[in-house]
N, C-alpha and C. Protein backbone atom coordinates (compact mmCIF):
# COMPACT_ATOMS: atom_id res chain seq x y z
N UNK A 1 -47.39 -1.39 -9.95
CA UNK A 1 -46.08 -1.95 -9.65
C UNK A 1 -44.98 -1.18 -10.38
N UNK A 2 -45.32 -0.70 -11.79
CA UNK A 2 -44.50 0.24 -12.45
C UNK A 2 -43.99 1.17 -11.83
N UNK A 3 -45.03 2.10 -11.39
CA UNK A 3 -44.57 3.43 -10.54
C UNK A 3 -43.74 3.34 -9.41
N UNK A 4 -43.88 1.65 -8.47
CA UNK A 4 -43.05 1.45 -7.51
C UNK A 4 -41.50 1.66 -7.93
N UNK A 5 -41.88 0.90 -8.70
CA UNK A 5 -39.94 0.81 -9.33
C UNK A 5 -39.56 2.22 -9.57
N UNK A 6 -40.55 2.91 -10.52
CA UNK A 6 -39.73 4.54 -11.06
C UNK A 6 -39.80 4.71 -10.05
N UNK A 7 -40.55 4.80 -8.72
CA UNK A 7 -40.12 5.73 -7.71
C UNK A 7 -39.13 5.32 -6.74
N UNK A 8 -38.96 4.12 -6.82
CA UNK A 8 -37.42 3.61 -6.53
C UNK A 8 -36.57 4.07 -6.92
N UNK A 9 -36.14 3.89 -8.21
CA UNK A 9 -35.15 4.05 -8.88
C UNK A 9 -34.71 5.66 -9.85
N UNK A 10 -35.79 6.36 -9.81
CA UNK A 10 -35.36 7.79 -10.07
C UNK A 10 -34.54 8.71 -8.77
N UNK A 11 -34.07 8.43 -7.96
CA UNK A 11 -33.99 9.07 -6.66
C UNK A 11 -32.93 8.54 -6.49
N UNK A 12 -33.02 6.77 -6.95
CA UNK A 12 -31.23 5.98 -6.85
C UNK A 12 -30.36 6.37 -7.43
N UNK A 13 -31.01 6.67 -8.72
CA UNK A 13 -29.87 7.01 -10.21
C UNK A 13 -29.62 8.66 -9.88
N UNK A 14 -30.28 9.38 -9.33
CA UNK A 14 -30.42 11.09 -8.87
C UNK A 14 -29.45 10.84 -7.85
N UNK A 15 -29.50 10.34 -6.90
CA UNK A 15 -28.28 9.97 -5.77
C UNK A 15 -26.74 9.74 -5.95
N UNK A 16 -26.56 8.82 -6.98
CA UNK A 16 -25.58 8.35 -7.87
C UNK A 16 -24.36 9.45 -8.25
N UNK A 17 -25.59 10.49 -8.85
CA UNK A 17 -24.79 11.05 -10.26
C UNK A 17 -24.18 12.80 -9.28
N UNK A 18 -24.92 12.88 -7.69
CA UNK A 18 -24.57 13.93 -6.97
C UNK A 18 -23.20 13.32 -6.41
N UNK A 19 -22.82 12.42 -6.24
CA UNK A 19 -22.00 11.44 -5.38
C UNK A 19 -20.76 11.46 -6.20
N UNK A 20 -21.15 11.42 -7.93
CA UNK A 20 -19.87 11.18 -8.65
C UNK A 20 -19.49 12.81 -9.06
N UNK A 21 -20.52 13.81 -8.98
CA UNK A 21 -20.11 15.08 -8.70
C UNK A 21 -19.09 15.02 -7.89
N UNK A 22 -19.21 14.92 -6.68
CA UNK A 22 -18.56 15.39 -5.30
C UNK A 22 -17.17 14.49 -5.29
N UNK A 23 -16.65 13.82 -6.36
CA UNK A 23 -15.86 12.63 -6.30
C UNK A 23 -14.43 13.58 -6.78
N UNK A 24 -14.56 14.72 -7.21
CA UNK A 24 -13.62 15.32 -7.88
C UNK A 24 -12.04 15.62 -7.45
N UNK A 25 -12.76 16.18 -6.00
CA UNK A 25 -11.80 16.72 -5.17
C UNK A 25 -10.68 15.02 -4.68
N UNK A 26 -11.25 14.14 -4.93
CA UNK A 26 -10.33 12.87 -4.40
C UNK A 26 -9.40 12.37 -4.63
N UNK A 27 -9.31 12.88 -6.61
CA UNK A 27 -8.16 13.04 -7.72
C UNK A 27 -7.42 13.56 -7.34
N UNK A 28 -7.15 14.62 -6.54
CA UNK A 28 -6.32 16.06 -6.41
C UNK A 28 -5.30 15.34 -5.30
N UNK A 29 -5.63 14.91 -4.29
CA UNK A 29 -5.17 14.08 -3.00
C UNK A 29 -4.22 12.79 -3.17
N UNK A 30 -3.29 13.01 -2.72
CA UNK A 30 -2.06 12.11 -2.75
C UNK A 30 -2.47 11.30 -1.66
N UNK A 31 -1.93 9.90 -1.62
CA UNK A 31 -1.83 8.65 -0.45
C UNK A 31 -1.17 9.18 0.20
N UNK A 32 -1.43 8.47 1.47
CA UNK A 32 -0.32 8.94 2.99
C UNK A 32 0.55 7.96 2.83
N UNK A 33 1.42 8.39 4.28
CA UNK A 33 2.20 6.87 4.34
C UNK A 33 1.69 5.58 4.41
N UNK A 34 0.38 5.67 4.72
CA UNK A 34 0.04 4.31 5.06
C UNK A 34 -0.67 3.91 3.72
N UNK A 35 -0.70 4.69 2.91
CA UNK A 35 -1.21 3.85 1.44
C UNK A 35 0.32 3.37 0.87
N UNK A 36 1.24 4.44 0.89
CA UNK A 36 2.64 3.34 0.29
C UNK A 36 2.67 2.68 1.01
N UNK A 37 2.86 2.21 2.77
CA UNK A 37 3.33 1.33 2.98
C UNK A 37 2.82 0.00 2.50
N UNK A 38 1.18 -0.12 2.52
CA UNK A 38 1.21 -1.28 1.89
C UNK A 38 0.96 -1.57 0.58
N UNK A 39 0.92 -0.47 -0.40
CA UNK A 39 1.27 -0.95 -1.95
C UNK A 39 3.11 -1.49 -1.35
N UNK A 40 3.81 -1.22 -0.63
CA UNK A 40 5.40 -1.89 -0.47
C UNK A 40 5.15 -2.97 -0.17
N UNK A 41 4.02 -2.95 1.06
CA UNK A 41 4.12 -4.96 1.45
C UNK A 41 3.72 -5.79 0.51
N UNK A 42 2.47 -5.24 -0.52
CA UNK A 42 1.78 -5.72 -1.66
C UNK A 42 2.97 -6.40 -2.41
N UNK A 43 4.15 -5.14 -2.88
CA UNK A 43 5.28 -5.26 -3.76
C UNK A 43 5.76 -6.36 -3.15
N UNK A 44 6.27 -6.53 -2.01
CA UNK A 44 7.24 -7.54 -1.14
C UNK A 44 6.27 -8.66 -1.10
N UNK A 45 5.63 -8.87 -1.16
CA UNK A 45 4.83 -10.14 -1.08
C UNK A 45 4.47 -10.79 -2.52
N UNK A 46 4.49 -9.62 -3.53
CA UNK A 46 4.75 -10.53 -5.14
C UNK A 46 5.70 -11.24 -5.12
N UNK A 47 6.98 -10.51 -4.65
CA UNK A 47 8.37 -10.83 -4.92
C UNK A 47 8.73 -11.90 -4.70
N UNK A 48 8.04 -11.95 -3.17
CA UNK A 48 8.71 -13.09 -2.05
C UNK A 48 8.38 -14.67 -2.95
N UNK A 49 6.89 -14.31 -3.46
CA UNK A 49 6.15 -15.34 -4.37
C UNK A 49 6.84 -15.94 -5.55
N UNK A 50 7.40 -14.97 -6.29
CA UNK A 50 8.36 -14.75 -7.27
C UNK A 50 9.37 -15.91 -7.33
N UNK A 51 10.22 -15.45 -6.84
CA UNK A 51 11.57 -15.83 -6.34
C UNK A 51 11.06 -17.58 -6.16
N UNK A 52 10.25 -18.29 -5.24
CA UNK A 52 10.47 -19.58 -5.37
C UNK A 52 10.08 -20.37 -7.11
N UNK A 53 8.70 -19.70 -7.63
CA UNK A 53 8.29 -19.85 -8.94
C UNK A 53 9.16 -19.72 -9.52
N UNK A 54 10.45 -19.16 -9.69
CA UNK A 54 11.20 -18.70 -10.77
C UNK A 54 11.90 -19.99 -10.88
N UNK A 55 12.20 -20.36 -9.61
CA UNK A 55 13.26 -21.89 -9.06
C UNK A 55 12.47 -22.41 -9.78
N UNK A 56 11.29 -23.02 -9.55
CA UNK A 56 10.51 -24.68 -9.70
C UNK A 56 10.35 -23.76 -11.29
N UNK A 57 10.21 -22.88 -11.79
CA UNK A 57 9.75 -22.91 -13.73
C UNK A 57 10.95 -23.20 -14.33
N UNK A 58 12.33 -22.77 -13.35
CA UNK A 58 14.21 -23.19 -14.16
C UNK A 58 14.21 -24.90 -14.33
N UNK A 59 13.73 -25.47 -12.86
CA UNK A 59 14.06 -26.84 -12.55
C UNK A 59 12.99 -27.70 -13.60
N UNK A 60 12.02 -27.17 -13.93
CA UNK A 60 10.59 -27.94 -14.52
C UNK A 60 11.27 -28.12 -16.75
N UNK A 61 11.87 -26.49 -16.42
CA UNK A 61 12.18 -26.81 -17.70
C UNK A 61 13.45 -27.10 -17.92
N UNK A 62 14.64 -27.55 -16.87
CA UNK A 62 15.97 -28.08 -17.55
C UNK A 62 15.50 -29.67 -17.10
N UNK A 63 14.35 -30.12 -16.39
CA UNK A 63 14.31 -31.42 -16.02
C UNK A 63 13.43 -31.74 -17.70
N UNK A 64 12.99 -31.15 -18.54
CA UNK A 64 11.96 -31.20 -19.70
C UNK A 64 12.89 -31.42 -20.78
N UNK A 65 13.85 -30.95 -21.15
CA UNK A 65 14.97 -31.08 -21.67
C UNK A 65 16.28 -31.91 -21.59
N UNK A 66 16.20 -32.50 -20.22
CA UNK A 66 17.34 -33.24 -19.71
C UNK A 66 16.53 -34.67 -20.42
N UNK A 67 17.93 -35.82 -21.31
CA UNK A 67 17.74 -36.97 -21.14
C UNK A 67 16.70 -37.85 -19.85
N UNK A 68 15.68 -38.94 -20.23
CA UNK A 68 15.23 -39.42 -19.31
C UNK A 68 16.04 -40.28 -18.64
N UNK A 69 15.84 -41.26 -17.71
CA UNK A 69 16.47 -41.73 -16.99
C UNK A 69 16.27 -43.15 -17.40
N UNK A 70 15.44 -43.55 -17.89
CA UNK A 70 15.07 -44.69 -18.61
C UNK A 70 16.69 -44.68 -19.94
N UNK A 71 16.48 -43.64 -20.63
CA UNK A 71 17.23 -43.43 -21.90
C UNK A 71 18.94 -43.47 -21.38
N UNK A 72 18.98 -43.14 -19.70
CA UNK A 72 20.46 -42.64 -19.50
C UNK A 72 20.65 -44.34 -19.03
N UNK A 73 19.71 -44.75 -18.11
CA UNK A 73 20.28 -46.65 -18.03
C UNK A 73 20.48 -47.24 -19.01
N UNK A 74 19.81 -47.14 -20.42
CA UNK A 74 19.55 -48.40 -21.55
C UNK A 74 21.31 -47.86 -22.08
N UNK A 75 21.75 -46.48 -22.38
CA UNK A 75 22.77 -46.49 -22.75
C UNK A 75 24.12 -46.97 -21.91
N UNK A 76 23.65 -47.44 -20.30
CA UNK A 76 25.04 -47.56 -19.86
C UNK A 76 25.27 -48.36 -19.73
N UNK A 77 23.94 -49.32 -20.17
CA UNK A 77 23.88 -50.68 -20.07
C UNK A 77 24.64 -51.03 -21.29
N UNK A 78 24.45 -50.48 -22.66
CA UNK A 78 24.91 -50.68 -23.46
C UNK A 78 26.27 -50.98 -23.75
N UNK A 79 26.91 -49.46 -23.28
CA UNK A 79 28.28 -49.79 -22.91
C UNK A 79 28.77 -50.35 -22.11
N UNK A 80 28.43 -50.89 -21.16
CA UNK A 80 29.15 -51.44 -19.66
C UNK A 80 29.57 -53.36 -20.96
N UNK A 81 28.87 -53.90 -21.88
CA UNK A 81 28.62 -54.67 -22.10
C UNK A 81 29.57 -54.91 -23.36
């Protein structure tokens, strides 16, 4: 059963290491247009995401900070009286 495996796997790992040879030339090669275009839609689609999160994290933390509403009745009650 031993030998099955080495003879599996010497030929996998030998396969591997010709493959990451030949990988060299891929560095050298610039994206086309169609690789910027969609790292741009990628970009435009963080953004788009962005932009509402930014709203609801402003509103979450001036509503965290704002007097409660409990605290703003008991005082107007106070004074009305």
């Amino acid at each position: 059963m031993k030998t099955k495996i080495a003879n599996f796997l010497i030929p996998l790992l030998g396969g591997s290491a010709t493959s990451a040879l030949a990988a060299d030339s891929a560095l050298q090669e610039s994206g086309g247009p169609m690789v910027w275009f969609f790292l741009g839609f990628v970009a435009l689609v963080v953004i788009m995401q962005a932009i509402p999160a930014g709203i609801l994290l402003y509103s979450m933390i001036k509503a965290a900070f704002s007097p409660s509403e409990a605290t703003a009745l008991a005082s107007e009650t106070r004074t009305s009286k």
